[in-house]
PDB file of N, CA and C in Angstrom:
ATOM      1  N   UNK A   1     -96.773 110.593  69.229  1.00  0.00           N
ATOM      2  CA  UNK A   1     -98.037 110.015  69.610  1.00  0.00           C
ATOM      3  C   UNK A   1     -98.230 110.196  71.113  1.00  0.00           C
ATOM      4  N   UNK A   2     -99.298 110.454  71.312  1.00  0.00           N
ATOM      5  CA  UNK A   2     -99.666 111.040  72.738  1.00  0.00           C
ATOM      6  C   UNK A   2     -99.691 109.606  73.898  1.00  0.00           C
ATOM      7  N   UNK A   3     -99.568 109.494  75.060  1.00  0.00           N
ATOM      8  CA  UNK A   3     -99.281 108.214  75.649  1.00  0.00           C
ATOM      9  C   UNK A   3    -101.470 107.891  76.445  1.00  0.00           C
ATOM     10  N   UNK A   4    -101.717 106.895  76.230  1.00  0.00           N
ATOM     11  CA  UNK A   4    -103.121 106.507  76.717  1.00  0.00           C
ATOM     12  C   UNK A   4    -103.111 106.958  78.135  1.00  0.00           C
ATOM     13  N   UNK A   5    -102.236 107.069  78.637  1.00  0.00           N
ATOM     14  CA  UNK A   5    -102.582 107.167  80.368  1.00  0.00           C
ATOM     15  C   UNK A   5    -102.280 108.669  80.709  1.00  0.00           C
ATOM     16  N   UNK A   6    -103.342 108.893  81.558  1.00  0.00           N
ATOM     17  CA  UNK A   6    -103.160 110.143  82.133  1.00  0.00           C
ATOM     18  C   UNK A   6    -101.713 110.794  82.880  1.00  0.00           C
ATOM     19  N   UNK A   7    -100.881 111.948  82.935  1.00  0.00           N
ATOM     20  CA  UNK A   7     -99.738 111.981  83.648  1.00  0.00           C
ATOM     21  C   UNK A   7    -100.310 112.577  85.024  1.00  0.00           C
ATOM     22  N   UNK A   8     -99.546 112.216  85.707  1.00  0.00           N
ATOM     23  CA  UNK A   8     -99.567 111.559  87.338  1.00  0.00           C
ATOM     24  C   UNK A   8    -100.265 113.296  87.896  1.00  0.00           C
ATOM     25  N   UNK A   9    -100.157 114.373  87.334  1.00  0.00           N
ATOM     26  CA  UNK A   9    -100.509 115.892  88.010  1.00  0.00           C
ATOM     27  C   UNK A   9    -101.787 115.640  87.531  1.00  0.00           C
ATOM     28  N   UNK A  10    -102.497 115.110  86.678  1.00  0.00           N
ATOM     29  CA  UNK A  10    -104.000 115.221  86.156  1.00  0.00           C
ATOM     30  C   UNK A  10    -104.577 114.002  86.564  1.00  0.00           C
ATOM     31  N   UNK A  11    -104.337 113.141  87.732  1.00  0.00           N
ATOM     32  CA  UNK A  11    -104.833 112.126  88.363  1.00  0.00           C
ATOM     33  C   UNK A  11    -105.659 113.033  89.688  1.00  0.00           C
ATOM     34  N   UNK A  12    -107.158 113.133  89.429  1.00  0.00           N
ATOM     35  CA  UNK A  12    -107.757 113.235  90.408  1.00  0.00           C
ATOM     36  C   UNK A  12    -107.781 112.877  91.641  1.00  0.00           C
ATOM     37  N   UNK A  13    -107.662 113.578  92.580  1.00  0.00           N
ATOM     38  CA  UNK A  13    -106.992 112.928  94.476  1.00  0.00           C
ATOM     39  C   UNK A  13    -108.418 113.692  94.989  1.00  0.00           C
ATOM     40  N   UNK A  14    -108.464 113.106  96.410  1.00  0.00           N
ATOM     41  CA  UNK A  14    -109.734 113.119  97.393  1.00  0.00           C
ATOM     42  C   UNK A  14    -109.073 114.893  97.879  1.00  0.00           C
ATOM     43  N   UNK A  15    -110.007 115.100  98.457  1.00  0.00           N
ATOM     44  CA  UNK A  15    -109.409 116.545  99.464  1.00  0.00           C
ATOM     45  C   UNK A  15    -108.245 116.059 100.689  1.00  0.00           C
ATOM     46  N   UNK A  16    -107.272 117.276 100.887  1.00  0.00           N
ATOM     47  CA  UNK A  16    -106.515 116.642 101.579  1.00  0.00           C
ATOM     48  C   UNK A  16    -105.387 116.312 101.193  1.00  0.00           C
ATOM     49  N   UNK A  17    -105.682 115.412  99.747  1.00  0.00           N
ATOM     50  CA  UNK A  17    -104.543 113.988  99.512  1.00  0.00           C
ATOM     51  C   UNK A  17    -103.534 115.196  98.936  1.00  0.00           C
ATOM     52  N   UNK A  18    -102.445 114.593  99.407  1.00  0.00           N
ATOM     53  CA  UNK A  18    -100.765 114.916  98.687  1.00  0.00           C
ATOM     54  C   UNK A  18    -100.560 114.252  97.775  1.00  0.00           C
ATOM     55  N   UNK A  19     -99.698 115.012  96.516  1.00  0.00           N
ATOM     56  CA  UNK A  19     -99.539 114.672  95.426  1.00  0.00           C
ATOM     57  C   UNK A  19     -98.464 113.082  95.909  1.00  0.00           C
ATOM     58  N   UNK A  20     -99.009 112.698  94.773  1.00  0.00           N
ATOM     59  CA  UNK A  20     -98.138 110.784  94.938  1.00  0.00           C
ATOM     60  C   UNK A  20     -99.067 110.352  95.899  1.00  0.00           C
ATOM     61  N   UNK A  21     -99.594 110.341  97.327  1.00  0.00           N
ATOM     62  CA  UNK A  21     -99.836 109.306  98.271  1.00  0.00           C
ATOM     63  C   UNK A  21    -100.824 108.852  97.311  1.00  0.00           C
ATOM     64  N   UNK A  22    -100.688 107.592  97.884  1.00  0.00           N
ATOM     65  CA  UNK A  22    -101.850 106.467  97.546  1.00  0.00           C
ATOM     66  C   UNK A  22    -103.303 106.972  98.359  1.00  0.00           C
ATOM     67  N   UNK A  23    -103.451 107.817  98.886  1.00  0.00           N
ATOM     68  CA  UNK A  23    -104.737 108.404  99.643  1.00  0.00           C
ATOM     69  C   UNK A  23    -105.391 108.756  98.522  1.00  0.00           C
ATOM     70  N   UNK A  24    -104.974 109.755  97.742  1.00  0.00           N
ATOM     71  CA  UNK A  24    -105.515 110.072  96.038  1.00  0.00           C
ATOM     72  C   UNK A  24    -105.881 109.376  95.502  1.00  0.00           C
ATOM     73  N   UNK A  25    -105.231 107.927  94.807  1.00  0.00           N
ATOM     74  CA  UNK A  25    -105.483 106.963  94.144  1.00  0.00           C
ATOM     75  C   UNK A  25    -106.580 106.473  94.697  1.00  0.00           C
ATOM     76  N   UNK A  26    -107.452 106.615  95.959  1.00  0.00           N
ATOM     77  CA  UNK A  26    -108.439 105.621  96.138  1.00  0.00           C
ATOM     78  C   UNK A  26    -108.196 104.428  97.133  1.00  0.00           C
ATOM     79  N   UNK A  27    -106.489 104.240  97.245  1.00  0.00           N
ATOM     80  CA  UNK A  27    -106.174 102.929  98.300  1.00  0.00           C
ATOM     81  C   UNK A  27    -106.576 103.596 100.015  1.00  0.00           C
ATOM     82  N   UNK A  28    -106.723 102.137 100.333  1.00  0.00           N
ATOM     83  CA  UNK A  28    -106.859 102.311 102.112  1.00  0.00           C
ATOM     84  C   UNK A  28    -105.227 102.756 102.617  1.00  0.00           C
ATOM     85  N   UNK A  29    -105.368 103.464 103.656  1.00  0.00           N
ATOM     86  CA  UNK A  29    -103.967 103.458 104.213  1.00  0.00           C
ATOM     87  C   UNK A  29    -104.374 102.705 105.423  1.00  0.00           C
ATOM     88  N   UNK A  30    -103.144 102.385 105.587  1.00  0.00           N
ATOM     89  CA  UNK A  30    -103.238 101.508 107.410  1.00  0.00           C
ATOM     90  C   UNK A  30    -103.701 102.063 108.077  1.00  0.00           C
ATOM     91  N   UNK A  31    -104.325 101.752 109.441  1.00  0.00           N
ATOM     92  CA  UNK A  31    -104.138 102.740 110.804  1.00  0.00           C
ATOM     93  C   UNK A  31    -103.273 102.644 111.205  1.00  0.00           C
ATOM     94  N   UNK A  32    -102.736 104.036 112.078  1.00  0.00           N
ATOM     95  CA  UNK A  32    -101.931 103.887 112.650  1.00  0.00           C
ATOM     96  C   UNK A  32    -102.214 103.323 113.974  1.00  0.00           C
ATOM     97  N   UNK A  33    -100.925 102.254 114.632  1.00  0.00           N
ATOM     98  CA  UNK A  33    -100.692 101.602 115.053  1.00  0.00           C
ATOM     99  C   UNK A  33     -99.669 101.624 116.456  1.00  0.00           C
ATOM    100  N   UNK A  34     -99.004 102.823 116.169  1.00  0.00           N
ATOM    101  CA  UNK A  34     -97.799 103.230 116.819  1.00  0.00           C
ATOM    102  C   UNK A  34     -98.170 104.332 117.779  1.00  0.00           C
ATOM    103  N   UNK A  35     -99.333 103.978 118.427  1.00  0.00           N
ATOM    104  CA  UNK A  35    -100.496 105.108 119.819  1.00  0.00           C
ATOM    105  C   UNK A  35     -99.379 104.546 121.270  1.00  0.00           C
ATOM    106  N   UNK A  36     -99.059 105.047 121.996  1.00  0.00           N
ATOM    107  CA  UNK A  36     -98.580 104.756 123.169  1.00  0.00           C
ATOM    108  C   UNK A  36     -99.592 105.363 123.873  1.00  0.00           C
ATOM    109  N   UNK A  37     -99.910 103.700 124.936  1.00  0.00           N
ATOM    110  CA  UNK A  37    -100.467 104.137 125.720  1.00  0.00           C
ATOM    111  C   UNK A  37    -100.259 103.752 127.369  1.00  0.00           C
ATOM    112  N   UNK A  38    -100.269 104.257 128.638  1.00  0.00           N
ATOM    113  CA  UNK A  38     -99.429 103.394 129.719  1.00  0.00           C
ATOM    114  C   UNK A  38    -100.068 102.459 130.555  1.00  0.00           C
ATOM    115  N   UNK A  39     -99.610 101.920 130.696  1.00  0.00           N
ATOM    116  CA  UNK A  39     -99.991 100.122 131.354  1.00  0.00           C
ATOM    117  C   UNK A  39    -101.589 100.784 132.369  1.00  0.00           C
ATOM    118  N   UNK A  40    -102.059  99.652 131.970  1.00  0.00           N
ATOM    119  CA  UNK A  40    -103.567  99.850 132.566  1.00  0.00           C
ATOM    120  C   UNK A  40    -103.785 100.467 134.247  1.00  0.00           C
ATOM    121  N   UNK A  41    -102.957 100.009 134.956  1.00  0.00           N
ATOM    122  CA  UNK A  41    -103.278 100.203 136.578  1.00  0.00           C
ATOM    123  C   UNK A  41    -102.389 101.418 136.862  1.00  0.00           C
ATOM    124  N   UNK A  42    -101.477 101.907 135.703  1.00  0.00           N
ATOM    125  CA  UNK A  42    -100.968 103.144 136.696  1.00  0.00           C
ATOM    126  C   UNK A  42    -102.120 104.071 136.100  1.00  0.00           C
ATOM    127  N   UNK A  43    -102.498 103.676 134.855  1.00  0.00           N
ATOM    128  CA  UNK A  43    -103.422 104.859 134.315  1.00  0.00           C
ATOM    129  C   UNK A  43    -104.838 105.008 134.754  1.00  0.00           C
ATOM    130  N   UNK A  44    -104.870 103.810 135.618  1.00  0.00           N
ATOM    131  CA  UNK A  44    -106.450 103.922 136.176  1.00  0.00           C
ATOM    132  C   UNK A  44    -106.679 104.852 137.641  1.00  0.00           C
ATOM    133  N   UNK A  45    -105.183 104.621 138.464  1.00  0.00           N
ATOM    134  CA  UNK A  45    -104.938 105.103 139.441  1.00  0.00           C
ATOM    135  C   UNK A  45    -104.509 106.861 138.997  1.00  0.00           C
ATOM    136  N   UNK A  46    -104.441 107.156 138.058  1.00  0.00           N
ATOM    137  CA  UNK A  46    -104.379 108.747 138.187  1.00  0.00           C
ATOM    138  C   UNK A  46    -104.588 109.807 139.064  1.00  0.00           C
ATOM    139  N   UNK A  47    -104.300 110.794 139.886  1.00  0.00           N
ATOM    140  CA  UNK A  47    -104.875 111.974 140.053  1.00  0.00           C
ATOM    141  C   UNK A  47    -106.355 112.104 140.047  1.00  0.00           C
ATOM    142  N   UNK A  48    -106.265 112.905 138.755  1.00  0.00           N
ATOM    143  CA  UNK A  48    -107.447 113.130 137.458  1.00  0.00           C
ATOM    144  C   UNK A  48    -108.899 112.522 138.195  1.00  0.00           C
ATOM    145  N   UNK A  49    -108.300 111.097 137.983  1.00  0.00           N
ATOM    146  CA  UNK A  49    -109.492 110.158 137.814  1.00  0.00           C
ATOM    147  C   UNK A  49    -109.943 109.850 139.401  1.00  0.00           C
ATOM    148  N   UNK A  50    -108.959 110.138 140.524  1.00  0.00           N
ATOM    149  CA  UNK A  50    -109.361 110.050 141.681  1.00  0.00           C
ATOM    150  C   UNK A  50    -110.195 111.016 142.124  1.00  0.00           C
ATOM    151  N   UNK A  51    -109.810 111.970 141.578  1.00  0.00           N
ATOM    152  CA  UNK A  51    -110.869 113.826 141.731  1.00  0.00           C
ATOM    153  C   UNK A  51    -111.627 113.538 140.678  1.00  0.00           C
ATOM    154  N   UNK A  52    -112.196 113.096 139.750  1.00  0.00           N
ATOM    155  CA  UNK A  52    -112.980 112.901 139.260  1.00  0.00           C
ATOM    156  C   UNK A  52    -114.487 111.900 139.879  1.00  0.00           C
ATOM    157  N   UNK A  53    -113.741 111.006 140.618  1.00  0.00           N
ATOM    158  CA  UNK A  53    -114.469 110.160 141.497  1.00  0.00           C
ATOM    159  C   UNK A  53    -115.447 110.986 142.430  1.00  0.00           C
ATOM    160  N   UNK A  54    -114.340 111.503 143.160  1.00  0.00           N
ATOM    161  CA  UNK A  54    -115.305 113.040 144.413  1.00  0.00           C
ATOM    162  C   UNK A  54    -116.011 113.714 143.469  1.00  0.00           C
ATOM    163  N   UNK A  55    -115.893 113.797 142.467  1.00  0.00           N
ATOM    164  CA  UNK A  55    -117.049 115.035 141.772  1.00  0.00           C
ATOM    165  C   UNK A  55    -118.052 114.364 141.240  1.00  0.00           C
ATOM    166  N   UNK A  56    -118.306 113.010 140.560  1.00  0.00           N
ATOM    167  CA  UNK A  56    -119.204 112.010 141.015  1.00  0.00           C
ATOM    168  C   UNK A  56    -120.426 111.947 141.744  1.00  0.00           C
ATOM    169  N   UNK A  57    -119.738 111.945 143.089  1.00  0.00           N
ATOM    170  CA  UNK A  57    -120.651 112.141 144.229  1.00  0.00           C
ATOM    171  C   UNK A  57    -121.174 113.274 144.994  1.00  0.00           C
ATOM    172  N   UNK A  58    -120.739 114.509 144.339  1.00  0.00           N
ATOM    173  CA  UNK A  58    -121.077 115.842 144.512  1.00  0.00           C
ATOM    174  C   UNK A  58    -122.346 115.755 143.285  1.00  0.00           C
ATOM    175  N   UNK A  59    -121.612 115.682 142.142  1.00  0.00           N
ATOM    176  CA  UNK A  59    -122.922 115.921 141.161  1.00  0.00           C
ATOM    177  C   UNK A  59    -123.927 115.115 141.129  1.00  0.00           C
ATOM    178  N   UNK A  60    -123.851 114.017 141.572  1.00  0.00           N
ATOM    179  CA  UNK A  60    -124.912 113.431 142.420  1.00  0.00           C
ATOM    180  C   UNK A  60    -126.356 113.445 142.817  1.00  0.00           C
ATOM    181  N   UNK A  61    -125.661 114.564 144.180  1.00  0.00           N
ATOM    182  CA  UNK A  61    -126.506 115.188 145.366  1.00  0.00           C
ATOM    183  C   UNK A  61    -126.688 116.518 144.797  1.00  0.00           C
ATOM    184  N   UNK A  62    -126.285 117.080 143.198  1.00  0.00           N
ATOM    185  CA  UNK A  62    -126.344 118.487 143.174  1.00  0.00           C
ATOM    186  C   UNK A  62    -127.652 118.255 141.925  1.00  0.00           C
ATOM    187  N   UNK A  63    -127.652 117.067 141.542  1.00  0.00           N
ATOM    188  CA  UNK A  63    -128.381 116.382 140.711  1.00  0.00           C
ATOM    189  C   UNK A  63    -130.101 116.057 141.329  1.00  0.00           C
ATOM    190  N   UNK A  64    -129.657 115.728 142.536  1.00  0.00           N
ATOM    191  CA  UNK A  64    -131.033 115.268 143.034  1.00  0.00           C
ATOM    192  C   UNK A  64    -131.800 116.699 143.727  1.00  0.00           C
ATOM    193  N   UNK A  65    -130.928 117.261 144.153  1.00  0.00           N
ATOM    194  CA  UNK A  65    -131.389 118.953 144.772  1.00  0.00           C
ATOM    195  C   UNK A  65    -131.740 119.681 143.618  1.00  0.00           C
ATOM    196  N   UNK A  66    -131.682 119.320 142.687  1.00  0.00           N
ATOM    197  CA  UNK A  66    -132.249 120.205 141.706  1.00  0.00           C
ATOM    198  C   UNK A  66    -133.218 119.316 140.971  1.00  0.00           C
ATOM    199  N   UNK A  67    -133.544 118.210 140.952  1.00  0.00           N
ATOM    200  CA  UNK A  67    -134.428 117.598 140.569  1.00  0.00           C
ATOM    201  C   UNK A  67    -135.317 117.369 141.840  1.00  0.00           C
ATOM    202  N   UNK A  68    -135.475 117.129 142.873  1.00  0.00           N
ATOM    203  CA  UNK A  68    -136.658 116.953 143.566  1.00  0.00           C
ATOM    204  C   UNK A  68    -136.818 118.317 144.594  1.00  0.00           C
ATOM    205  N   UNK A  69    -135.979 119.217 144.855  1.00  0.00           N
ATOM    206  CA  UNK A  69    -136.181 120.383 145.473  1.00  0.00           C
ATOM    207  C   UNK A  69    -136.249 121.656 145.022  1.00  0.00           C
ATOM    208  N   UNK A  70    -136.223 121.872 143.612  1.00  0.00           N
ATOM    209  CA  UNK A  70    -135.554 122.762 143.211  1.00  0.00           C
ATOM    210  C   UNK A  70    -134.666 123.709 143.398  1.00  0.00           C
ATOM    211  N   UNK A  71    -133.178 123.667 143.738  1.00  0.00           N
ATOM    212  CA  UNK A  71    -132.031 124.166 144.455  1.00  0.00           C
ATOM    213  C   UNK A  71    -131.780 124.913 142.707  1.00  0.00           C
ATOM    214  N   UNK A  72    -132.258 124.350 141.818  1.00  0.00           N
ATOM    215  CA  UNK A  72    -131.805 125.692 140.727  1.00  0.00           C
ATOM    216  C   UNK A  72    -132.150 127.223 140.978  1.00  0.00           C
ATOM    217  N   UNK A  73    -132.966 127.588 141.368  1.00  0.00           N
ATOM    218  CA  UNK A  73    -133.439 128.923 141.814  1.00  0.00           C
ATOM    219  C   UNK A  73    -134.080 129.089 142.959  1.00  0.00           C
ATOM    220  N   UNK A  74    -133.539 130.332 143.258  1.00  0.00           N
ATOM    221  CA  UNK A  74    -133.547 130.717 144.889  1.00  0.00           C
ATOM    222  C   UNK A  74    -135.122 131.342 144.793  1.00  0.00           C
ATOM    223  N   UNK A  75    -136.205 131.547 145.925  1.00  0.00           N
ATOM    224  CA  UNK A  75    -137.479 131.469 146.274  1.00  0.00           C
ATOM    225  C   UNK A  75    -136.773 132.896 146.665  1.00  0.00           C
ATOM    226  N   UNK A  76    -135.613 133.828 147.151  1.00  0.00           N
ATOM    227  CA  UNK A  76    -135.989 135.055 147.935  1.00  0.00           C
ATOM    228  C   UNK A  76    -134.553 135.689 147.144  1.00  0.00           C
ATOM    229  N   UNK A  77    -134.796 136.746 147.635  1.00  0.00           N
ATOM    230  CA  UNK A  77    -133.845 138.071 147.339  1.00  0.00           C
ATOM    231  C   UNK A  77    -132.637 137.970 148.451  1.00  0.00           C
ATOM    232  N   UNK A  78    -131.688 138.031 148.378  1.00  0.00           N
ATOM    233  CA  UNK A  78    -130.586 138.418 149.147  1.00  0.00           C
ATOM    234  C   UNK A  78    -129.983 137.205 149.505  1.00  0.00           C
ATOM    235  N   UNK A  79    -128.122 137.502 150.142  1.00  0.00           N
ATOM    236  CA  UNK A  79    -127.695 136.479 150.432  1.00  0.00           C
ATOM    237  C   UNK A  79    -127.864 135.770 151.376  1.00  0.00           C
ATOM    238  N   UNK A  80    -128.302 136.566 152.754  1.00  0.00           N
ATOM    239  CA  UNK A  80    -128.935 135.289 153.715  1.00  0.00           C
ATOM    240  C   UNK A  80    -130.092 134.857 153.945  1.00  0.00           C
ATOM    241  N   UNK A  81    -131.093 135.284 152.712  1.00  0.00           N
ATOM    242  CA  UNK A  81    -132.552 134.145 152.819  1.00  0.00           C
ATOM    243  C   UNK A  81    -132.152 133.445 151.725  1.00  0.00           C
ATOM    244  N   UNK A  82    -130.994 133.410 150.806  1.00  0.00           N
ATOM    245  CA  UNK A  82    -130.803 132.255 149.504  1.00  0.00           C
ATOM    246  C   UNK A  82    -129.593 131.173 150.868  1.00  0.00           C
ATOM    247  N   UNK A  83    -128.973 131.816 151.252  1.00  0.00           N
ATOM    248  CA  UNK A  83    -128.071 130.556 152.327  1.00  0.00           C
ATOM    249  C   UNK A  83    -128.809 129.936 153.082  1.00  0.00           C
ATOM    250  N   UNK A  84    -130.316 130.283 153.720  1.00  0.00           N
ATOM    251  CA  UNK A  84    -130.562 130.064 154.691  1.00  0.00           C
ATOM    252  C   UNK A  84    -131.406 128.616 154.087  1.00  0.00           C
ATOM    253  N   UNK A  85    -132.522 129.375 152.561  1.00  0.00           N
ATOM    254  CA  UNK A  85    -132.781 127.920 151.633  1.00  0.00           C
ATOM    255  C   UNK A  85    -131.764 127.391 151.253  1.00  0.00           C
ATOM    256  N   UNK A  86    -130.734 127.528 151.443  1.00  0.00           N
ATOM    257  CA  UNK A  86    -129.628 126.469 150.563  1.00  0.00           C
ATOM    258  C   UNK A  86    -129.821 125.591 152.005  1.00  0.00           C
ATOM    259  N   UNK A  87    -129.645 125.854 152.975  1.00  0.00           N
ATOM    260  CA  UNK A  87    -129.307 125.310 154.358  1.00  0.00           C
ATOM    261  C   UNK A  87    -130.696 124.135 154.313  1.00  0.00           C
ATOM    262  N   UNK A  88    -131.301 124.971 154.298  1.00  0.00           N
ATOM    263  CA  UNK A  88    -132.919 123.837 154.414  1.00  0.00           C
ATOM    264  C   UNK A  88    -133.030 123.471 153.395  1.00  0.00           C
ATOM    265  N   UNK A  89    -132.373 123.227 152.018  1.00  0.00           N
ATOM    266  CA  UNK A  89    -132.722 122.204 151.328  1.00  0.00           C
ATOM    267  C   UNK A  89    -131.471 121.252 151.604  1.00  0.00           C
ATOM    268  N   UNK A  90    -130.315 121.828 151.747  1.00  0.00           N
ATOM    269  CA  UNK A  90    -130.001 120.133 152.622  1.00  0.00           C
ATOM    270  C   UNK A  90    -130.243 119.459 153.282  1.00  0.00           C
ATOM    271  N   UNK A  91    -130.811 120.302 153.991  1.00  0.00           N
ATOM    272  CA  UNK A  91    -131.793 119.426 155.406  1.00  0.00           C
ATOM    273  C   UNK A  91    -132.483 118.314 154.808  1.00  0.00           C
ATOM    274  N   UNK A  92    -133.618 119.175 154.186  1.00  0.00           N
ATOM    275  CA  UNK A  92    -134.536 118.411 153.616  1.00  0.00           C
ATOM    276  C   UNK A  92    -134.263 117.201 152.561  1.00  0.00           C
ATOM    277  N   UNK A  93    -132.352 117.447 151.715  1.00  0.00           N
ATOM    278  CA  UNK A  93    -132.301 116.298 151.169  1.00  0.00           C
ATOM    279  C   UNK A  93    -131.534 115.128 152.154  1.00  0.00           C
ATOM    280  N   UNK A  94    -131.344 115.699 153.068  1.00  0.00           N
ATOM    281  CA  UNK A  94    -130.368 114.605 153.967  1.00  0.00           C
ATOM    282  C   UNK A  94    -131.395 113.987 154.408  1.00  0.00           C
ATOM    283  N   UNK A  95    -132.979 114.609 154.831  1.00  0.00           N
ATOM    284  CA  UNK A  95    -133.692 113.944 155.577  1.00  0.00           C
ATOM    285  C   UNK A  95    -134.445 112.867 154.342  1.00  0.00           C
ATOM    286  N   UNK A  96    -134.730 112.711 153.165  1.00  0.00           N
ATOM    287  CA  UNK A  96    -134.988 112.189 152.105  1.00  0.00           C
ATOM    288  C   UNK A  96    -134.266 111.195 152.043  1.00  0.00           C
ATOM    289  N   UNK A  97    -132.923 111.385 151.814  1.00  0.00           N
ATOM    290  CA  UNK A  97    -131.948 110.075 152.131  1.00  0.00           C
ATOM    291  C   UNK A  97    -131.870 108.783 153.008  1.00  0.00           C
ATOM    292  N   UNK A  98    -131.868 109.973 154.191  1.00  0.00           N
ATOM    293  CA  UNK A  98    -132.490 108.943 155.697  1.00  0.00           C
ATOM    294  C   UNK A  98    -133.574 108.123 155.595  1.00  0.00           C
ATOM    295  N   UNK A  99    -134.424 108.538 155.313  1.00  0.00           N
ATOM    296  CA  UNK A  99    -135.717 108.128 155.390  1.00  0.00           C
ATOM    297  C   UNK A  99    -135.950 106.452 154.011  1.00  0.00           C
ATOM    298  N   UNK A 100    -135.269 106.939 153.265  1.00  0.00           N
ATOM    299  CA  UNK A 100    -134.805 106.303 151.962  1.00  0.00           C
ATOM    300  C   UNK A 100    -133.992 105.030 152.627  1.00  0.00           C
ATOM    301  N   UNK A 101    -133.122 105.620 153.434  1.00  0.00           N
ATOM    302  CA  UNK A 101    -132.462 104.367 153.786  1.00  0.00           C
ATOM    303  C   UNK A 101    -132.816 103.532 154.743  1.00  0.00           C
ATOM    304  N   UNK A 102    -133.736 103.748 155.679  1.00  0.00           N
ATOM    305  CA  UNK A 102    -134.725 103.278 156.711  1.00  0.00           C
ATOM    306  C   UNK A 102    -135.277 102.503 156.106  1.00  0.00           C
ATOM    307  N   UNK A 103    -136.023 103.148 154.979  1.00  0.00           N
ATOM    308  CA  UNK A 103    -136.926 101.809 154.393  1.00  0.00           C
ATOM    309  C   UNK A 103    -136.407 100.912 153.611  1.00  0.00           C
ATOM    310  N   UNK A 104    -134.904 101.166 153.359  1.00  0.00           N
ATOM    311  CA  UNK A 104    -134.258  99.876 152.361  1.00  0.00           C
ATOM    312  C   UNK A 104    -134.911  99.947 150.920  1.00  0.00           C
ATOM    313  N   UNK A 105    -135.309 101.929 150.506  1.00  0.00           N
ATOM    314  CA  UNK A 105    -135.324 102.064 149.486  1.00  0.00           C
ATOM    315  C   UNK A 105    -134.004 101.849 148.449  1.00  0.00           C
ATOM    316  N   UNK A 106    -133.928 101.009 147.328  1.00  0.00           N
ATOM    317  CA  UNK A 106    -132.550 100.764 146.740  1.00  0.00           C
ATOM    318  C   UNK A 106    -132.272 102.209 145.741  1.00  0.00           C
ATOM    319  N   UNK A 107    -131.259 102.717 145.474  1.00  0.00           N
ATOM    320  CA  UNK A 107    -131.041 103.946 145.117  1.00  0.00           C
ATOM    321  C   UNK A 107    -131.424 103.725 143.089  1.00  0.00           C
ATOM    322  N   UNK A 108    -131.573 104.937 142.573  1.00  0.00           N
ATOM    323  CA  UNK A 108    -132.073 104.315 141.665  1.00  0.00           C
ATOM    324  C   UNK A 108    -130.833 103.927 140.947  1.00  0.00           C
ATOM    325  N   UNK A 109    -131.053 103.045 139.977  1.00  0.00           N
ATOM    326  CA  UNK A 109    -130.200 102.221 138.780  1.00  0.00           C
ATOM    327  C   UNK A 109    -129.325 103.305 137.850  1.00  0.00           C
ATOM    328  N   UNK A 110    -128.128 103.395 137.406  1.00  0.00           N
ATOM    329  CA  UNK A 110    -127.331 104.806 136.877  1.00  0.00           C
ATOM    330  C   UNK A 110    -128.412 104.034 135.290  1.00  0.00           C
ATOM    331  N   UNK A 111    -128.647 104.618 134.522  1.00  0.00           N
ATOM    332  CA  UNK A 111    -128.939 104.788 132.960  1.00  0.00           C
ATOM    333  C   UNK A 111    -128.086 104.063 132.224  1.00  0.00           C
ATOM    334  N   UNK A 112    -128.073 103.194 131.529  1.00  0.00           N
ATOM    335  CA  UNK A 112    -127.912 102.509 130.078  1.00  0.00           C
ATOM    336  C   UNK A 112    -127.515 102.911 129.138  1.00  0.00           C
ATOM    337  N   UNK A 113    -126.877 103.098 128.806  1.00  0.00           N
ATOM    338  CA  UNK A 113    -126.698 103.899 127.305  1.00  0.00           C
ATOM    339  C   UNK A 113    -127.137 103.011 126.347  1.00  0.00           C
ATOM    340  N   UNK A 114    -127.284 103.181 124.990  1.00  0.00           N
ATOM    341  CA  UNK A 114    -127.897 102.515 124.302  1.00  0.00           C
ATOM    342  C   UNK A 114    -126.889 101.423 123.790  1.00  0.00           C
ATOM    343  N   UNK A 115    -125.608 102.178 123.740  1.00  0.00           N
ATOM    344  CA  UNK A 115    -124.506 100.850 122.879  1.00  0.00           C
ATOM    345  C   UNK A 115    -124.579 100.283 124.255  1.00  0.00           C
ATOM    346  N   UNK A 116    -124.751 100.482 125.211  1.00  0.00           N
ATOM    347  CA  UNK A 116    -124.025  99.449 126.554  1.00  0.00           C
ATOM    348  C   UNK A 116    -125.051  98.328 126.626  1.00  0.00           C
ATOM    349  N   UNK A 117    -126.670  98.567 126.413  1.00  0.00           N
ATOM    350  CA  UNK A 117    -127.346  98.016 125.496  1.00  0.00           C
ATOM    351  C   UNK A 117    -127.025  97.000 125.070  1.00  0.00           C
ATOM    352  N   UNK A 118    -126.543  97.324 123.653  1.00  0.00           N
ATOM    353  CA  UNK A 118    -126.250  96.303 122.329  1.00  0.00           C
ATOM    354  C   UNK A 118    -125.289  95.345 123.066  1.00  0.00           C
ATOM    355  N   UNK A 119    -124.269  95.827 123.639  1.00  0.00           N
ATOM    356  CA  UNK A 119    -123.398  94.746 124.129  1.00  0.00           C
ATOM    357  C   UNK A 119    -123.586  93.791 125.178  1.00  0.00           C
ATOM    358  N   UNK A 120    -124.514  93.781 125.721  1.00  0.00           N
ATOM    359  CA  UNK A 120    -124.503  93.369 126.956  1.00  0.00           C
ATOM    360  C   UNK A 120    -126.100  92.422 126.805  1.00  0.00           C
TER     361      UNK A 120
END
């Protein structure tokens, strides 16, 4: 007499699943738990994250030169009338700045993300 239950090779499993794990069957597996990660202040103090800081404040100013001056494309042909506009649009953004800071214009607000949003 044939047995009611299916044998264990003709038990349908998800993609992926290895024969036997409980991943097949449909059960949750744990998360894993066992992530090492290193104590908060040496990992904040990094390298990395200190040069990451300086590039920050480069992309910045490389951000605003291309949004209010257009420093994306050069107005002339050759390398010393494109240096010479690179030269005068710093000018012109240093003098923007100045002028910005004279009047106790406040710089604008960094963007929101939407979850930062929800939480807050």
């Amino acid at each position: 007499m044939a047995s009611a239950q299916p044998s264990a090779s003709r038990v349908p499993r998800g993609r992926g699943a290895r024969k036997g794990s409980a991943a097949g069957l449909g059960c949750a597996r744990a998360p894993n738990t066992k992530r090492w990660r290193p104590p908060a202040p040496a990992w904040r103090a990094t390298p990395a994250r200190r040069l990451y800081a300086q590039r920050q404040g480069v992309e910045s100013t490389l951000s605003q030169g291309v949004r209010a001056f257009g420093l994306r494309q050069a107005r002339y042909r050759g390398l010393a009338k494109t240096g010479l506009q690179n030269v005068a649009t710093a000018a012109a953004l240093n003098l923007d700045r100045l002028t910005a800071w004279l009047a106790q214009r406040p710089l604008a607000p960094t963007r929101i993300s939407h979850f930062a949003a929800l939480t807050a």
